[in-house]
C-alpha atoms as a PDB file:
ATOM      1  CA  UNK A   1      16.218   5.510  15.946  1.00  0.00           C
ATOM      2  CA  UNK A   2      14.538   8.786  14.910  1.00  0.00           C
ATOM      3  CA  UNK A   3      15.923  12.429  13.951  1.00  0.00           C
ATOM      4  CA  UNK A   4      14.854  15.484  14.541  1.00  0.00           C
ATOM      5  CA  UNK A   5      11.863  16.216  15.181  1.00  0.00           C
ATOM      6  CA  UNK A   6      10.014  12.665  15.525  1.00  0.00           C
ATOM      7  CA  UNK A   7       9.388  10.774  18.519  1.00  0.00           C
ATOM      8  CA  UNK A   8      11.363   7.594  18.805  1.00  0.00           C
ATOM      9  CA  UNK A   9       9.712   4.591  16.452  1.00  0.00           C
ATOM     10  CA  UNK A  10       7.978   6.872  14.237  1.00  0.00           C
ATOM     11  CA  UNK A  11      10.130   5.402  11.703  1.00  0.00           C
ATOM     12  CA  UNK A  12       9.272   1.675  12.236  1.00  0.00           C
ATOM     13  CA  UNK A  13       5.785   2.626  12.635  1.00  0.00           C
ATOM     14  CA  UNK A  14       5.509   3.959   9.069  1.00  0.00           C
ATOM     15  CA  UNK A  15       7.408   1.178   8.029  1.00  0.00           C
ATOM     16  CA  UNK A  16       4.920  -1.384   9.806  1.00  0.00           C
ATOM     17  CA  UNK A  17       2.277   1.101   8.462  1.00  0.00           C
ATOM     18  CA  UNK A  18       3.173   0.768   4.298  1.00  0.00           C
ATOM     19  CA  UNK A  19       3.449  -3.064   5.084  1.00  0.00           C
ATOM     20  CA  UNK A  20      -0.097  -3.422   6.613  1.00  0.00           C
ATOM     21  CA  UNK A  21      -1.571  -1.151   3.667  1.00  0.00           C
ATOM     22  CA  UNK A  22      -0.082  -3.317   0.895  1.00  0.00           C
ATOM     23  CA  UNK A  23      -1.044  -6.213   2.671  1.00  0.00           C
ATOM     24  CA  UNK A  24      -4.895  -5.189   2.215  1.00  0.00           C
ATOM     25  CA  UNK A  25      -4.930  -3.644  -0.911  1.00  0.00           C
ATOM     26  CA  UNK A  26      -3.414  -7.283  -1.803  1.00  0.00           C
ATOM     27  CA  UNK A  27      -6.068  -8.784  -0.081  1.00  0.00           C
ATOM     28  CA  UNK A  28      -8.458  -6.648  -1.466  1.00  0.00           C
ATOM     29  CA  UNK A  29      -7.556  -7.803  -5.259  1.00  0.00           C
ATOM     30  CA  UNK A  30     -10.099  -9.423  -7.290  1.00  0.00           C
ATOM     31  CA  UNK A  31     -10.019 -12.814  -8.063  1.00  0.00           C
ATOM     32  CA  UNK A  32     -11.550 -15.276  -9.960  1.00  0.00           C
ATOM     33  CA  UNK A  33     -15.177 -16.536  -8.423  1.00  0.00           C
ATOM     34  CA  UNK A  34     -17.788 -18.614 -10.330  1.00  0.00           C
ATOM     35  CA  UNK A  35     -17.945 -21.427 -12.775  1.00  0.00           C
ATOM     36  CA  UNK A  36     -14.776 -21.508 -14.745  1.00  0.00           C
ATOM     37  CA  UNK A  37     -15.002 -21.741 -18.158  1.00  0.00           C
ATOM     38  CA  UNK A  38     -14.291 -25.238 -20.245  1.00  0.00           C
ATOM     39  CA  UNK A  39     -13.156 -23.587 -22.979  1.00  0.00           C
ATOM     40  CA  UNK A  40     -10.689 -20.361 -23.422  1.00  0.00           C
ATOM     41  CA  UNK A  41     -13.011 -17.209 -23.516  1.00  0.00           C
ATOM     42  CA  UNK A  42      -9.999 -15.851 -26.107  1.00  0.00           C
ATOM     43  CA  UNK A  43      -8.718 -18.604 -28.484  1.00  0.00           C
ATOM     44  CA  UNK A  44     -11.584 -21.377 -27.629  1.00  0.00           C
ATOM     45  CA  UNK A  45      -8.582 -23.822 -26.761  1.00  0.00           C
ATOM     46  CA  UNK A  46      -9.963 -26.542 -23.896  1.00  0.00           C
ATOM     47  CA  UNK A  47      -8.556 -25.060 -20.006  1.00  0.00           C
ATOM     48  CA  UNK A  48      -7.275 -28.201 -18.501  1.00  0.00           C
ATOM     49  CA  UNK A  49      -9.626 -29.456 -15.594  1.00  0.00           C
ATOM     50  CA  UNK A  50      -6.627 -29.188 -13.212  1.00  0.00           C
ATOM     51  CA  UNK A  51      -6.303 -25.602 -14.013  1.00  0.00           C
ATOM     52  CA  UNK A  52     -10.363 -25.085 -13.156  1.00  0.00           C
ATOM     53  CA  UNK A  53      -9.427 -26.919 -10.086  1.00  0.00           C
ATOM     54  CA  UNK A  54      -7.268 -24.544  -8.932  1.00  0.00           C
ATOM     55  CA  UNK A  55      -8.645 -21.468  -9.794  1.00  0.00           C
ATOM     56  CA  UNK A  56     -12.521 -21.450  -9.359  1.00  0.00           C
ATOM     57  CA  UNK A  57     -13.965 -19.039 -12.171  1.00  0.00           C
ATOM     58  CA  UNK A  58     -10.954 -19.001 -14.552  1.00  0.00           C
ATOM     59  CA  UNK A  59     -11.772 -17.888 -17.819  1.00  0.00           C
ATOM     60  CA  UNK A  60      -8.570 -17.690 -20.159  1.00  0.00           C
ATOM     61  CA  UNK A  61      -6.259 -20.418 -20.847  1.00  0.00           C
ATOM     62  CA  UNK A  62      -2.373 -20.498 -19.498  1.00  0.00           C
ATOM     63  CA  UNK A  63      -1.134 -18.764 -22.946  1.00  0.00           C
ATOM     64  CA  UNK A  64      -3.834 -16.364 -23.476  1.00  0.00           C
ATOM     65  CA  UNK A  65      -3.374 -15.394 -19.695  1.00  0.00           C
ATOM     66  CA  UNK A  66       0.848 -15.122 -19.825  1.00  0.00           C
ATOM     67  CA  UNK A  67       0.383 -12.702 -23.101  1.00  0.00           C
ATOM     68  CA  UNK A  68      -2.502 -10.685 -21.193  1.00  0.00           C
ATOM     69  CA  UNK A  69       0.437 -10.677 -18.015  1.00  0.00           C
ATOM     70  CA  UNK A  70       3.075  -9.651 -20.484  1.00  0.00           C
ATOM     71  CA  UNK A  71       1.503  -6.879 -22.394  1.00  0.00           C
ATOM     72  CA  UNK A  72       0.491  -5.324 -18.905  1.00  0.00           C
ATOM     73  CA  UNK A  73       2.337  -2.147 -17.951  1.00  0.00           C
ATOM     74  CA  UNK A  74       1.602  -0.285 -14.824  1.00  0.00           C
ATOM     75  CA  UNK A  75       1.652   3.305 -14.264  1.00  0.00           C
ATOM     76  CA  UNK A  76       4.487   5.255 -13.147  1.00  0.00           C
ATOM     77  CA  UNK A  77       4.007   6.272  -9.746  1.00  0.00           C
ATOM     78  CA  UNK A  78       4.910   9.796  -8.587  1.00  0.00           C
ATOM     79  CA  UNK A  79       8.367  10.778  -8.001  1.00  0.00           C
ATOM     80  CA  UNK A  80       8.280  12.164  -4.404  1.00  0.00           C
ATOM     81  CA  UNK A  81      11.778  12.812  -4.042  1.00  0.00           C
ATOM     82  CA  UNK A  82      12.510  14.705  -7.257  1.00  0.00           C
ATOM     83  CA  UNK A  83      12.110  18.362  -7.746  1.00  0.00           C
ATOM     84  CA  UNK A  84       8.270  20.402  -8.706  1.00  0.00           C
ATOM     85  CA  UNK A  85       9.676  20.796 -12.302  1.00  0.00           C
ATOM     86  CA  UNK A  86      10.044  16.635 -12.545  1.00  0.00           C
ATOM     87  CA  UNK A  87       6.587  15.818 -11.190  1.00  0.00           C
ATOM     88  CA  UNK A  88       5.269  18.858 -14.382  1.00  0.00           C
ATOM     89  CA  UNK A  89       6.796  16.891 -17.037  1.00  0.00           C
END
């Protein structure tokens, strides 16, 4: 159901719309490709052959790659709903 001045299903459309863009910017991620490493390219530790199995091209062990993951933050995005003055700060 639409309001105002949109057509019926404009709604859902935008909807199906923001779920088909995050879908390929998912898609479009890098990953991994190549000969994965035998050894840790941080600490030197051995990477587990199952591990290299799994993910072709892998490069850091699992606890080098969880503290990498943890000390990630990602930007804010913008704040469409809050005022001009909000967005300036």
């Amino acid at each position: 159901m639409a309001g105002g001045w949109a057509r019926d299903g404009a709604v859902e459309e935008q909807i199906e719309a923001s779920i088909s863009d995050e879908l390929a910017r998912m898609k479009a991620r890098k990953t991994p490709v190549g000969e994965s490493l035998t050894h840790c390219a941080e600490c030197d530790e051995p990477i587990p052959e199952a591990r290299r199995a799994a993910l072709p091209g892998v490069k850091l062990c699992i606890d080098c790659m969880q503290e990498r993951d943890a000390a990630y933050k990602p930007r804010p995005g913008i704040n469409r709903r809050g005022s001009k003055d909000s967005q300036l700060r």
